[in-house]
N, C-alpha and C. Protein backbone atom coordinates (compact mmCIF):
# COMPACT_ATOMS: atom_id res chain seq x y z
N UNK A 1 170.35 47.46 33.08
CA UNK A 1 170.54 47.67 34.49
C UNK A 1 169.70 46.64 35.25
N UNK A 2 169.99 45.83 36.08
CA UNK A 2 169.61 44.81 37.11
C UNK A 2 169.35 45.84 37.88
N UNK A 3 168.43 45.32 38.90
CA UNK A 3 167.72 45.54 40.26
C UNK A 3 168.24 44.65 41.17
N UNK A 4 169.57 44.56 41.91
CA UNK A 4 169.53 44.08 43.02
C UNK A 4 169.09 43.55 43.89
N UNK A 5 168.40 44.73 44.77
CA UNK A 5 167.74 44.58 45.72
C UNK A 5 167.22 45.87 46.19
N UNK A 6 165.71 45.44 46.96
CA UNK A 6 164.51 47.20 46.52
C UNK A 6 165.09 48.42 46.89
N UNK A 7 166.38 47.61 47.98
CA UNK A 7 167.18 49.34 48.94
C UNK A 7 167.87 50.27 47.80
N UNK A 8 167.83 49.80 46.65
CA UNK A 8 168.43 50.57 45.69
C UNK A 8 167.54 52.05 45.47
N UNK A 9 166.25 51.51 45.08
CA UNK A 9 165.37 52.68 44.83
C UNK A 9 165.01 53.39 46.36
N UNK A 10 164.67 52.64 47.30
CA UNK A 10 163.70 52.84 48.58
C UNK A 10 164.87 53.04 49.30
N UNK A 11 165.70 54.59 50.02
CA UNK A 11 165.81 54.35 51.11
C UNK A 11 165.69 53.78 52.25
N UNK A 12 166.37 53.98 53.21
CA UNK A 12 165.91 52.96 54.49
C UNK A 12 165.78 54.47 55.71
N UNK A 13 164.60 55.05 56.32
CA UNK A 13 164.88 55.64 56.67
C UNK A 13 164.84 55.80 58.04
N UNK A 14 164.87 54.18 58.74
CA UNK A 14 164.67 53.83 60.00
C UNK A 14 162.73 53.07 59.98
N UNK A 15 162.44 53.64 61.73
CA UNK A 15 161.24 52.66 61.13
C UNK A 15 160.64 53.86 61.95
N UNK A 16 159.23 53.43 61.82
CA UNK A 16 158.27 54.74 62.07
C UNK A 16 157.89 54.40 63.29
N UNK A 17 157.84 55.53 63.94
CA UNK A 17 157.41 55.16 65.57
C UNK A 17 155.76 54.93 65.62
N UNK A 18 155.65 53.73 66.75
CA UNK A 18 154.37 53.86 67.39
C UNK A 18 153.70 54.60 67.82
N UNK A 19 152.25 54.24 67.73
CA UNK A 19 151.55 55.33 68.69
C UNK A 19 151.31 54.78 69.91
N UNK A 20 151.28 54.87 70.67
CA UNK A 20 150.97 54.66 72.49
C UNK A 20 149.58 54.25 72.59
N UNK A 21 148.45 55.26 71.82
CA UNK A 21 146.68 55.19 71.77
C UNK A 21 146.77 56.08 72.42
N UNK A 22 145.21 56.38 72.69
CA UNK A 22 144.71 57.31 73.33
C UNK A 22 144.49 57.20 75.34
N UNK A 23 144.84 58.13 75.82
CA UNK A 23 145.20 58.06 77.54
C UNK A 23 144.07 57.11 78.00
N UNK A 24 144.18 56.63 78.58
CA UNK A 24 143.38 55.74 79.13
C UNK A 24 141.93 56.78 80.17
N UNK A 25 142.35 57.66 80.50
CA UNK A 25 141.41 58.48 81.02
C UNK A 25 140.52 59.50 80.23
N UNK A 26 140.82 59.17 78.81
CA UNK A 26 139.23 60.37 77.94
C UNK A 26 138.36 59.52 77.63
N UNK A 27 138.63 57.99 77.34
CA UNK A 27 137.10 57.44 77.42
C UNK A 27 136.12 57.91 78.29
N UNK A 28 136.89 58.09 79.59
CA UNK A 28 135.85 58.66 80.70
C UNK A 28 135.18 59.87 80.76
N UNK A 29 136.46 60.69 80.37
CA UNK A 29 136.15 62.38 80.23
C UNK A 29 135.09 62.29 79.06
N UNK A 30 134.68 61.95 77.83
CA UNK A 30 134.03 61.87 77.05
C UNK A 30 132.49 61.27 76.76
N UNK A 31 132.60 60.33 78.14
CA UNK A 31 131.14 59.91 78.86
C UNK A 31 131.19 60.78 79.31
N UNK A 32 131.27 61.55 80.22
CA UNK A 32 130.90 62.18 81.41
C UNK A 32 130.35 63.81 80.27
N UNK A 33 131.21 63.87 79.10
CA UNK A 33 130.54 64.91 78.80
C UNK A 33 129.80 64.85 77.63
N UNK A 34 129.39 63.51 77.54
CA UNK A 34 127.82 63.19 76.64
C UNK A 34 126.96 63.02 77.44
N UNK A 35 127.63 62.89 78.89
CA UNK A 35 126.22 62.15 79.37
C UNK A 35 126.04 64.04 80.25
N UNK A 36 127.07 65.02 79.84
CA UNK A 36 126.69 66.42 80.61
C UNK A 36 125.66 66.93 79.18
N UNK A 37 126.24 66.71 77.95
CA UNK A 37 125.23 66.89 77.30
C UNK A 37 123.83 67.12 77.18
N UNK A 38 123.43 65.88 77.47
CA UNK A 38 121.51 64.66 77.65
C UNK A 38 121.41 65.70 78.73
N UNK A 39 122.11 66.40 79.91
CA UNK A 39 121.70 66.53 81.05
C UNK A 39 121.52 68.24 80.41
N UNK A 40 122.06 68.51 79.63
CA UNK A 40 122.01 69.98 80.00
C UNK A 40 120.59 70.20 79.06
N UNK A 41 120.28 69.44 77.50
CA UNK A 41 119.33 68.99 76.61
C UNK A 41 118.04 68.82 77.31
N UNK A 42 118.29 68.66 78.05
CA UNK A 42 117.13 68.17 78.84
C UNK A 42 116.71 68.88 79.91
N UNK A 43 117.24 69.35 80.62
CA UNK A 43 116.93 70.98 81.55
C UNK A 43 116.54 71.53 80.89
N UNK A 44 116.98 72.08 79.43
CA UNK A 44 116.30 73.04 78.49
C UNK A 44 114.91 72.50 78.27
N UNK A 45 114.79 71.18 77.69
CA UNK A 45 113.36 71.05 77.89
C UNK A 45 112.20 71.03 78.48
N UNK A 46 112.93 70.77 79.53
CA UNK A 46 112.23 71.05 81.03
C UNK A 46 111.95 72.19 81.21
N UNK A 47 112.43 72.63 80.94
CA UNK A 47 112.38 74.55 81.52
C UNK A 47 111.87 75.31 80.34
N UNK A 48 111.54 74.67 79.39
CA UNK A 48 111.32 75.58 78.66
C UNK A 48 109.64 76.38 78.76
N UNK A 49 108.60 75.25 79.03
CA UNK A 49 107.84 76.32 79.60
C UNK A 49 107.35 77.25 80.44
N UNK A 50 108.62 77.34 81.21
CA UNK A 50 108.64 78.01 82.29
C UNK A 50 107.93 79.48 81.84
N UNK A 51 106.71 80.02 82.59
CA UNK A 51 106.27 81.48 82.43
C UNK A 51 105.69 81.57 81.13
N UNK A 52 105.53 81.09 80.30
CA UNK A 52 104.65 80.70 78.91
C UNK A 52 103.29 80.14 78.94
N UNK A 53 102.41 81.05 78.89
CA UNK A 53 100.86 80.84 78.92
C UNK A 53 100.26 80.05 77.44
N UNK A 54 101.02 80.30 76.48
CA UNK A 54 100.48 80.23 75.40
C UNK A 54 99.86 79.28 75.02
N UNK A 55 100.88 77.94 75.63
CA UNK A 55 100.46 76.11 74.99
C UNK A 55 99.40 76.32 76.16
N UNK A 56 98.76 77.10 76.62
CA UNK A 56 97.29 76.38 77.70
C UNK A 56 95.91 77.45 77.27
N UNK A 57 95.26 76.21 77.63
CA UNK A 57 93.82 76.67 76.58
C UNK A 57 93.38 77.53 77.32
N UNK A 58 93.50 78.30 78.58
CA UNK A 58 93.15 78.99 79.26
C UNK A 58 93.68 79.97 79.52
N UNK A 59 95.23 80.35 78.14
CA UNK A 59 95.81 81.57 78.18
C UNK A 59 94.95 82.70 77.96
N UNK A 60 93.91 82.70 76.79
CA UNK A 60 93.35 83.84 76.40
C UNK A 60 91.96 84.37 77.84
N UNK A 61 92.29 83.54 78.81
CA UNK A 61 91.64 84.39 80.00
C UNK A 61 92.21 85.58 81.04
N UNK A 62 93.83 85.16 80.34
CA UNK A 62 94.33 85.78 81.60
C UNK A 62 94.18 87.30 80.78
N UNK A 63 94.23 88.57 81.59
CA UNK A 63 94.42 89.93 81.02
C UNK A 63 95.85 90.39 80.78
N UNK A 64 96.83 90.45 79.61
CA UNK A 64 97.52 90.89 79.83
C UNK A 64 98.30 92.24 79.45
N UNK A 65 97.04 93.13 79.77
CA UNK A 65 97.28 94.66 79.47
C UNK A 65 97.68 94.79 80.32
N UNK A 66 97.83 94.38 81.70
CA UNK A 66 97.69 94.93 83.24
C UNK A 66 99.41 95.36 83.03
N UNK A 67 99.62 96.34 84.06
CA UNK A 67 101.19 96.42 84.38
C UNK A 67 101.85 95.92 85.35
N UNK A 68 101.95 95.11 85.84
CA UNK A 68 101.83 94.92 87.43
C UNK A 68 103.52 94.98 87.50
């Protein structure tokens, strides 16, 4: 048996469509929410000692049996 030509074995089953890429507008959306990220990362750090005596060397003065 000869081989012709490859369409013998290989269908032809048209051709495969393109992709377009990605919208031109999520590069942006995708900064905006790394850079909401850093922002939100970072409030937390900020805030985190909010009302926390502990990291100061002058916690063990305060009384805190009191009820107030």
């Amino acid at each position: 048996m000869a081989v012709v030509s490859e369409s013998d074995f290989h269908p032809d089953f048209g051709t495969v469509p393109q992709s377009t890429g990605i919208p031109s507008f999520l590069p942006f959306i995708a900064a905006i929410g790394l850079i909401c990220i850093f922002l939100i990362g970072g409030a937390c750090v900020l805030t985190a000692g909010h009302g926390h005596m502990w990291p100061s060397p002058q916690s063990q003065r305060y009384d805190l049996t009191k009820n107030t």
